[in-house]
Protein backbone atom coordinates (compact mmCIF):
# COMPACT_ATOMS: atom_id res chain seq x y z
CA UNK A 1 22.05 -11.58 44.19
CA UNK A 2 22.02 -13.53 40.76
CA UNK A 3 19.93 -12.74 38.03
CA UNK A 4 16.34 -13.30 38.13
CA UNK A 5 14.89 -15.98 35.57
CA UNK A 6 11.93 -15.82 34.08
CA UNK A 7 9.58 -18.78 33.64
CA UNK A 8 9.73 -19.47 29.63
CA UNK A 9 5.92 -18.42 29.50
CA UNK A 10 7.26 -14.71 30.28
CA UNK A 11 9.74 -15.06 27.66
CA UNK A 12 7.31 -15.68 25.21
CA UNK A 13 4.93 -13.25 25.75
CA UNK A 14 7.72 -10.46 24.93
CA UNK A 15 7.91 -11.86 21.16
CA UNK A 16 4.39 -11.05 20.12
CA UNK A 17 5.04 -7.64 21.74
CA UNK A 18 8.20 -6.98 20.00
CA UNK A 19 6.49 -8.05 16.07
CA UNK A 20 3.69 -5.99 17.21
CA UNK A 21 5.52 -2.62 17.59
CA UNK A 22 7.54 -3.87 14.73
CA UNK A 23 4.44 -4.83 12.38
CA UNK A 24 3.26 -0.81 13.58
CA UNK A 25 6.23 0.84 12.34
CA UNK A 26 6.18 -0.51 9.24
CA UNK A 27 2.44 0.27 8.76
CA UNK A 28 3.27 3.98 9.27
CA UNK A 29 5.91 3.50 6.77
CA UNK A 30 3.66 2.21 4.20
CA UNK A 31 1.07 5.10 5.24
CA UNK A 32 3.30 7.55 4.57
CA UNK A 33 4.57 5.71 1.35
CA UNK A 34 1.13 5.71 0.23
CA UNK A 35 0.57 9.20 0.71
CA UNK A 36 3.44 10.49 -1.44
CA UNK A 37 2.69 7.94 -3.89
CA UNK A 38 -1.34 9.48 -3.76
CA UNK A 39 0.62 13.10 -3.86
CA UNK A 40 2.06 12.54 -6.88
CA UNK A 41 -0.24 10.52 -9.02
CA UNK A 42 -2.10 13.22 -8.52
CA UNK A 43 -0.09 15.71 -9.66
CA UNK A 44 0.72 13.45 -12.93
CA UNK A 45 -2.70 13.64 -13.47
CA UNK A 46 -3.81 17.04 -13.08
CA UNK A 47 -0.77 17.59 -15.44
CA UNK A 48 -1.45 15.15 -18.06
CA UNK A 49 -4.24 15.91 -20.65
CA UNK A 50 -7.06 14.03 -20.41
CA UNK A 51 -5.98 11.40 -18.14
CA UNK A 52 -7.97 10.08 -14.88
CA UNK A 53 -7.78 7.25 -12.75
CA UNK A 54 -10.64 5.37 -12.11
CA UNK A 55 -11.75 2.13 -10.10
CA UNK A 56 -10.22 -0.87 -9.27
CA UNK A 57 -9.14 -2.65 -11.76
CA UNK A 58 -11.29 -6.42 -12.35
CA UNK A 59 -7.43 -8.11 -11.86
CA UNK A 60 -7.29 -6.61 -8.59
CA UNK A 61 -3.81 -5.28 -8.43
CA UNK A 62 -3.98 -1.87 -10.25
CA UNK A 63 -6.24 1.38 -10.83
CA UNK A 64 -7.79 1.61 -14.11
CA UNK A 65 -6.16 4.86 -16.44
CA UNK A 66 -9.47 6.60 -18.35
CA UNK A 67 -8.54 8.33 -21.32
CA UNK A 68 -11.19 10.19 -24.03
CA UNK A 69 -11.51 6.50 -25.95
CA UNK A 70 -10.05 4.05 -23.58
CA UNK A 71 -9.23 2.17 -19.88
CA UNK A 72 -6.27 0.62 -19.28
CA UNK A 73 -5.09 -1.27 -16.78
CA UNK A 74 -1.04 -0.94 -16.79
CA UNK A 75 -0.70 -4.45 -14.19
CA UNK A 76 -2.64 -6.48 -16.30
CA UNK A 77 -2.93 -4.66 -19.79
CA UNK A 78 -6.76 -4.88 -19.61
CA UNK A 79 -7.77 -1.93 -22.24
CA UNK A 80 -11.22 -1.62 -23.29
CA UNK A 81 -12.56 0.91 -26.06
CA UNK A 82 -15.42 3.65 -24.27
């Protein structure tokens, strides 16, 4: 008995199965990542006087840092006086 070949159509079906379990684990990574991340900023903050995070900042790609007399975004230096 030889080895059984597989039309190419069953070859290619594998491929999106294989960057699917791929594309899973590293989702869980980045869940996890996210939650140690989340862990400590909030730590940092609960330790730092009078520091909070608020929203999203309007650039997108950070958190905004509330102080007593400011916001500041630390991707995009956005500060605004409150």
């Amino acid at each position: 008995m030889g080895r059984r070949l597989r039309p190419d159509g069953a070859r290619q079906r594998q491929r999106p199965h294989r960057r699917l379990h791929q594309l899973e684990a590293e989702l869980e990574e980045n869940g996890q990542r996210l939650v140690r991340l989340e862990n400590t900023l909030r730590h940092v903050v609960r330790t730092t006087a009078d520091v909070s995070v608020g929203g999203p900042c309007q650039c997108g790609e950070s958190l905004v840092i509330v102080t007593k007399h400011s916001l500041y975004c630390p991707e995009c230096s956005y500060q605004r006086t409150v």
